[in-house]
C-alpha atoms as a PDB file:
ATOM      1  CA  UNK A   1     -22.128 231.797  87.865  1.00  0.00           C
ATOM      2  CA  UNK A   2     -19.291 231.835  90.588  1.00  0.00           C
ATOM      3  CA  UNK A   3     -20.841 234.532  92.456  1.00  0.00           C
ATOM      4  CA  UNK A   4     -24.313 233.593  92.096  1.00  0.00           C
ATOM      5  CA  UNK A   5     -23.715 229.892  93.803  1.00  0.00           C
ATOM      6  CA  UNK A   6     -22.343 231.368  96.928  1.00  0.00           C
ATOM      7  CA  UNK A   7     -24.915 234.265  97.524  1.00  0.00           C
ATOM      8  CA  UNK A   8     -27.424 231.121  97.148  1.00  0.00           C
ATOM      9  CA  UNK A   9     -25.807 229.227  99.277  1.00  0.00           C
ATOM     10  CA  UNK A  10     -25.646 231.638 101.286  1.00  0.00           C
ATOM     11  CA  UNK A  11     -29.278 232.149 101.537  1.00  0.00           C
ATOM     12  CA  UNK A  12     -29.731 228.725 102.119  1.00  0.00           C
ATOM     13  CA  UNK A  13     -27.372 228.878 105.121  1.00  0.00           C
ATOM     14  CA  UNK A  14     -29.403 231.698 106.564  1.00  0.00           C
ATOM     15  CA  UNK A  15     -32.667 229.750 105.993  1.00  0.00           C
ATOM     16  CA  UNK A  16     -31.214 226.855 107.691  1.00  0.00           C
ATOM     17  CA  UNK A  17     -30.250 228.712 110.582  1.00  0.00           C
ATOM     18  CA  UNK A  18     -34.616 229.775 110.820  1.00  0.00           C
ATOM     19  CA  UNK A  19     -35.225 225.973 110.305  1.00  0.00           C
ATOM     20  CA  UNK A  20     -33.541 224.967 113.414  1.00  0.00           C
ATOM     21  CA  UNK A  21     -36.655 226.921 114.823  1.00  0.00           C
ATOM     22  CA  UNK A  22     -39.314 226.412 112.476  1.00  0.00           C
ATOM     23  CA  UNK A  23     -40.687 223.019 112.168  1.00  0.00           C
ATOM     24  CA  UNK A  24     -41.029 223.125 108.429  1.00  0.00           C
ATOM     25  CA  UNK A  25     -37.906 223.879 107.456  1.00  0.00           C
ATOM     26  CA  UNK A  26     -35.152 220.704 107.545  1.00  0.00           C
ATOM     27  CA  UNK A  27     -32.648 223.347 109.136  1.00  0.00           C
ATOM     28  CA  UNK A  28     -29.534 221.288 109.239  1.00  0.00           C
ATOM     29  CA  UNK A  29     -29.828 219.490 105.393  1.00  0.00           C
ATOM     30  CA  UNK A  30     -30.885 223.021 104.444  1.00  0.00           C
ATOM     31  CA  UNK A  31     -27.666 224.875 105.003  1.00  0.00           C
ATOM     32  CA  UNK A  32     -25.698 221.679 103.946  1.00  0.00           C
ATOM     33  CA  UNK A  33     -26.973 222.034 100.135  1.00  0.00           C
ATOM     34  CA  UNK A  34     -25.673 226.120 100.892  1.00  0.00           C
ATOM     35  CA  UNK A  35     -22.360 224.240 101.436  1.00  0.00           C
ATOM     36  CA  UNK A  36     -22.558 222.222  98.805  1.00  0.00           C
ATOM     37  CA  UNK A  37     -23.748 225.087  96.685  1.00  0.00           C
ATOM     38  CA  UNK A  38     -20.621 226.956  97.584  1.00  0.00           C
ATOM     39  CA  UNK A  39     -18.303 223.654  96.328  1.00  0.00           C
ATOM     40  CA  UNK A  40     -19.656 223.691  93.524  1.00  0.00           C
ATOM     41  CA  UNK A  41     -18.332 227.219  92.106  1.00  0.00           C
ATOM     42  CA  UNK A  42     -14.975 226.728  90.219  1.00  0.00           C
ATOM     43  CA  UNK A  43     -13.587 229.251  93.075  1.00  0.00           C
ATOM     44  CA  UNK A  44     -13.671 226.949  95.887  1.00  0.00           C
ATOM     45  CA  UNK A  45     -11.613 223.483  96.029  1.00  0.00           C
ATOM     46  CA  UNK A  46     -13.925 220.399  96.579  1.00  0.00           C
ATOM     47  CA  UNK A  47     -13.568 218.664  99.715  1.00  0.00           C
ATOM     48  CA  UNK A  48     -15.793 215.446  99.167  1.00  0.00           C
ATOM     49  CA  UNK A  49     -14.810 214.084 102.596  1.00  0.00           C
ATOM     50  CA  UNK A  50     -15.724 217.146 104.342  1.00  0.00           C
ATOM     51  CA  UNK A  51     -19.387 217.651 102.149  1.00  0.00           C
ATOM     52  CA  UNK A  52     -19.906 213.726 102.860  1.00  0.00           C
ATOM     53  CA  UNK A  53     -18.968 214.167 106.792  1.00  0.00           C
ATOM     54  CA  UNK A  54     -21.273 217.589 107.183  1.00  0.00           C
ATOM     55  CA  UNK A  55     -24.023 215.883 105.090  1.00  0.00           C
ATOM     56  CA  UNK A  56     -24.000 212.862 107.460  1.00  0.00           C
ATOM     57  CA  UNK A  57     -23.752 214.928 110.540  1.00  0.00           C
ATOM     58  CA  UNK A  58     -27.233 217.004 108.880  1.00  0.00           C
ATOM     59  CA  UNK A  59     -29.132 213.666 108.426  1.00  0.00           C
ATOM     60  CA  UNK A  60     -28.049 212.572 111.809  1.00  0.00           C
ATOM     61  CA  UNK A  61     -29.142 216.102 113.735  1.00  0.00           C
ATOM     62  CA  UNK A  62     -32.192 215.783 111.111  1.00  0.00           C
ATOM     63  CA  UNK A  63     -33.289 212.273 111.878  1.00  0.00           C
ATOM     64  CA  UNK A  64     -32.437 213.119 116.075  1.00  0.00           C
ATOM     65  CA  UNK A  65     -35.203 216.098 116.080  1.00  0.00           C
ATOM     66  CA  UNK A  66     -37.708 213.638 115.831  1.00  0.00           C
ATOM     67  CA  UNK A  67     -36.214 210.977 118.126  1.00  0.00           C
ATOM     68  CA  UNK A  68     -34.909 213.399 121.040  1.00  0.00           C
ATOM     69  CA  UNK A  69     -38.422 215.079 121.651  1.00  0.00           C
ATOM     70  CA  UNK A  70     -39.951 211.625 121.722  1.00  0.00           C
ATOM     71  CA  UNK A  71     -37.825 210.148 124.108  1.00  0.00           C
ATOM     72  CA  UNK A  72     -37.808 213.233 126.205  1.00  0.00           C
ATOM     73  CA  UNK A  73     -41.742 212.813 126.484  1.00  0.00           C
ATOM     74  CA  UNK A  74     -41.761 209.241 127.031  1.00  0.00           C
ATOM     75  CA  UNK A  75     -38.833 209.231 129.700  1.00  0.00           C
ATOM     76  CA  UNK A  76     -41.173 211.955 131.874  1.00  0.00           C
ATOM     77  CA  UNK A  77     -44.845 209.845 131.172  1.00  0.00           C
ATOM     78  CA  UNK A  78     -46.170 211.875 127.985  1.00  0.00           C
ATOM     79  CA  UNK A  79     -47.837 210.361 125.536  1.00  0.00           C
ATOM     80  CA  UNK A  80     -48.343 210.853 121.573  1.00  0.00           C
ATOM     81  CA  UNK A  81     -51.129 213.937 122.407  1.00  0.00           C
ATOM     82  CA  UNK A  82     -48.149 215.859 124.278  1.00  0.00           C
ATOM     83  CA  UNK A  83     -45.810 215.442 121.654  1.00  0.00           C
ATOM     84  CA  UNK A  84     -48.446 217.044 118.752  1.00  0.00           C
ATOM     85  CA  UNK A  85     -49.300 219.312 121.476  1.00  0.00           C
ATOM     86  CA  UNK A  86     -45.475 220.355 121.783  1.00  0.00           C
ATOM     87  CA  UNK A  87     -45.237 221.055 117.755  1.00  0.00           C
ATOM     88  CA  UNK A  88     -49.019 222.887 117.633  1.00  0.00           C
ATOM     89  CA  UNK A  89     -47.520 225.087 120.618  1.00  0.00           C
ATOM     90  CA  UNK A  90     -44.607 225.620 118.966  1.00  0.00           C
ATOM     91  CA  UNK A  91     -46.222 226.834 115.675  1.00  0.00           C
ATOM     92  CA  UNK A  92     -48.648 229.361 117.937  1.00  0.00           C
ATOM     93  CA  UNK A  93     -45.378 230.746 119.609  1.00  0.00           C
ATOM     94  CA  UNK A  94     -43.676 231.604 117.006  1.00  0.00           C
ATOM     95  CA  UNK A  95     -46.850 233.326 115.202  1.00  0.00           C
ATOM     96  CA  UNK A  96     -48.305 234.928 118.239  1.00  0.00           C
ATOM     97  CA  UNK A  97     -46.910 238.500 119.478  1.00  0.00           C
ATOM     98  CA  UNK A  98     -46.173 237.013 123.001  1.00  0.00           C
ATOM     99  CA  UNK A  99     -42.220 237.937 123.940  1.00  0.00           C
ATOM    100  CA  UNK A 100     -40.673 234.241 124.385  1.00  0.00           C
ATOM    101  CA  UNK A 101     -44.046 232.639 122.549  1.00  0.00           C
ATOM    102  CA  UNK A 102     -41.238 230.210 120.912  1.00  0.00           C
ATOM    103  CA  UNK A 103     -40.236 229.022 123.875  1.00  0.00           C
ATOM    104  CA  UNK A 104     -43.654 229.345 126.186  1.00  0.00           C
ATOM    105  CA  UNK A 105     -45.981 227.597 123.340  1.00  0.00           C
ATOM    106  CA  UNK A 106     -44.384 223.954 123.154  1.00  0.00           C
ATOM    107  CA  UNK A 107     -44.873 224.048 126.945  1.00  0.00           C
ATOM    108  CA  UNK A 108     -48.284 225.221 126.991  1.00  0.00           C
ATOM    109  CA  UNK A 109     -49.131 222.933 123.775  1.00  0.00           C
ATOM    110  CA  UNK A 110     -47.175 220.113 125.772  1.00  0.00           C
ATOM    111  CA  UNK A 111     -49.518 220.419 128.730  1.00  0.00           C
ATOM    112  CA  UNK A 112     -52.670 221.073 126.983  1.00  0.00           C
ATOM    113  CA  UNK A 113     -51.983 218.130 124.701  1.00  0.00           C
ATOM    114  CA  UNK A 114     -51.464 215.972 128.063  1.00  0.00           C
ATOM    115  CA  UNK A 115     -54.509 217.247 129.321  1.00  0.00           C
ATOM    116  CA  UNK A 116     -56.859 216.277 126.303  1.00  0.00           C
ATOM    117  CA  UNK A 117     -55.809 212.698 126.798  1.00  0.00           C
ATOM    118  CA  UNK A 118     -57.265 212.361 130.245  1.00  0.00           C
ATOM    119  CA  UNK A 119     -54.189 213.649 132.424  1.00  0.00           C
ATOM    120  CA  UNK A 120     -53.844 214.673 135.583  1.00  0.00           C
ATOM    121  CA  UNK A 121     -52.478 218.021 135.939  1.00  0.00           C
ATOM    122  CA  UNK A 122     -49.123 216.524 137.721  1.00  0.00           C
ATOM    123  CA  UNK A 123     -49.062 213.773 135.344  1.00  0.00           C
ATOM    124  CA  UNK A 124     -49.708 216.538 132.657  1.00  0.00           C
ATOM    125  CA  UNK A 125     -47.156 218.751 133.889  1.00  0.00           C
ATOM    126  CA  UNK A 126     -44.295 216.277 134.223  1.00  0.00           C
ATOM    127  CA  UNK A 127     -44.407 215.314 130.476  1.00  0.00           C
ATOM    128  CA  UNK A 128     -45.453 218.446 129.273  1.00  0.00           C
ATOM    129  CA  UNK A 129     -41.489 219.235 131.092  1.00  0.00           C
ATOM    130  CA  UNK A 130     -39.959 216.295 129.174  1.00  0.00           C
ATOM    131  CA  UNK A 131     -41.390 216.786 125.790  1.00  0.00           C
ATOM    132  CA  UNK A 132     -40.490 220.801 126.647  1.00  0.00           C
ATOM    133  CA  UNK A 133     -36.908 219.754 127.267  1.00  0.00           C
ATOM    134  CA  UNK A 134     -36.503 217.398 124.084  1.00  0.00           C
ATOM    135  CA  UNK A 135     -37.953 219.950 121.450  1.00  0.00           C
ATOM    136  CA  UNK A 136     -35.475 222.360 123.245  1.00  0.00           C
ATOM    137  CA  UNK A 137     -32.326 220.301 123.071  1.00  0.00           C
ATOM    138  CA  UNK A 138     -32.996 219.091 119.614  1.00  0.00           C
ATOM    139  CA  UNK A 139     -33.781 222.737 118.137  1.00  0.00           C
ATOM    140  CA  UNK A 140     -30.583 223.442 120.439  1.00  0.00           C
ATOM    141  CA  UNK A 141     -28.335 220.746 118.598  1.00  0.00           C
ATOM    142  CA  UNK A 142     -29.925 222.079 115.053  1.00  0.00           C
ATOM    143  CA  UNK A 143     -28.478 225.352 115.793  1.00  0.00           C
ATOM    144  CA  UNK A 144     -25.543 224.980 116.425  1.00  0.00           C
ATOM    145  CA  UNK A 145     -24.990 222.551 113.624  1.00  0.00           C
ATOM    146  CA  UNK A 146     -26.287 225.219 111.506  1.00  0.00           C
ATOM    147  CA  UNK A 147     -24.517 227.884 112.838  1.00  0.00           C
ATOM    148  CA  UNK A 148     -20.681 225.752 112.616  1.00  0.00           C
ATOM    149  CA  UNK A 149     -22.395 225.172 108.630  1.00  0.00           C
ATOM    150  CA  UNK A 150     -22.776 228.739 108.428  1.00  0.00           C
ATOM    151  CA  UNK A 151     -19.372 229.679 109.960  1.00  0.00           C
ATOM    152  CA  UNK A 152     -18.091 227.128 107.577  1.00  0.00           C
ATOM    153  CA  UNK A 153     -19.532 228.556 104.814  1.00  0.00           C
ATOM    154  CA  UNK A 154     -18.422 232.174 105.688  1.00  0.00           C
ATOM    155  CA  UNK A 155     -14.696 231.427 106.748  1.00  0.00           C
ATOM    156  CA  UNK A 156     -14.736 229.532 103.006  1.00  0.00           C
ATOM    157  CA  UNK A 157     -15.665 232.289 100.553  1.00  0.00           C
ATOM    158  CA  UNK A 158     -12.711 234.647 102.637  1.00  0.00           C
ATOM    159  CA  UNK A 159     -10.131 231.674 102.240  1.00  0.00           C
ATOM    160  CA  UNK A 160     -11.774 232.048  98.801  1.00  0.00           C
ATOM    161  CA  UNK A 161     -12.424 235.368  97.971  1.00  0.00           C
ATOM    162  CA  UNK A 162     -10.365 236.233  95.050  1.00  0.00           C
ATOM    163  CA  UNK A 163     -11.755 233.946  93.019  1.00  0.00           C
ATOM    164  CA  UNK A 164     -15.042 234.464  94.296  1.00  0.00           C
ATOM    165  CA  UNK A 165     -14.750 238.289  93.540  1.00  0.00           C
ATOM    166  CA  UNK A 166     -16.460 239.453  90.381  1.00  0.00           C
ATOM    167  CA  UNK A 167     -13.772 242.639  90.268  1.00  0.00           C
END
């Protein structure tokens, strides 16, 4: 069972690390239960103050993904429609074959959404740039919170390793 934890938690580090771009995935509280998974072998020490501070500092990135892209829109004049524009652009990027479609499609979606509530195209194009620039620092923040989780985890099972190691 002590090698199976880790290689889940493991997985569920990696998976976090894809949710800080894919809007269904919780990236950050995702690769927190891989830490937690990896605590939990017999192998590894616990460290309840460092689980409780990462799993705060995932529900605060977590609940800030949804607060930073609003703000961002509403701080440059967008409106509700840019927002859901933002995420449906961000959901063609990623699935279309376009080189950079992550990054071009929550513009595009940001402006189109503007648009299709009765914007101008300046007024469209300013908070299609704010709602833009919020989706990108929060999947920026979720990144690297799930990349120091990851790091984390890794640097743990080699502190760890002979116990870990099924040999």
């Amino acid at each position: 069972m002590d090698i199976a934890l880790p290689i889940f938690g493991f997985i569920l580090c990696l998976l976090g690390i894809l949710g800080s771009f894919l809007p269904v995935l919780p990236g950050p509280p995702v690769s927190w239960v891989g830490l937690l998974l990896l605590h939990l072998t017999d192998a590894v020490p616990d460290n309840w103050l460092y689980l409780g501070i990462a799993g705060a500092v995932a529900l605060f990135v977590f609940a800030m993904d949804y607060v930073i892209p609003a703000v961002g829109t509403k701080k440059f004049g967008g409106t509700r429609a840019g927002m859901i524009g933002t995420t449906v652009g961000l959901i063609v990027g990623i699935l279309s074959p376009i080189p950079f479609g992550i990054i071009i499609g929550p513009f595009v979606g940001a402006f189109l959404g503007e648009l299709s509530n009765k914007a101008d195209n300046k007024t469209a194009l300013k908070a299609a740039f704010g709602s833009f620039l919020g989706f990108l620092t929060g999947t920026f923040m979720k990144f690297v919170v799930t990349m120091i989780f990851a790091g984390w985890f890794v640097k743990t099972v080699f502190d760890n390793w002979s116990g870990l190691n099924p040999f």
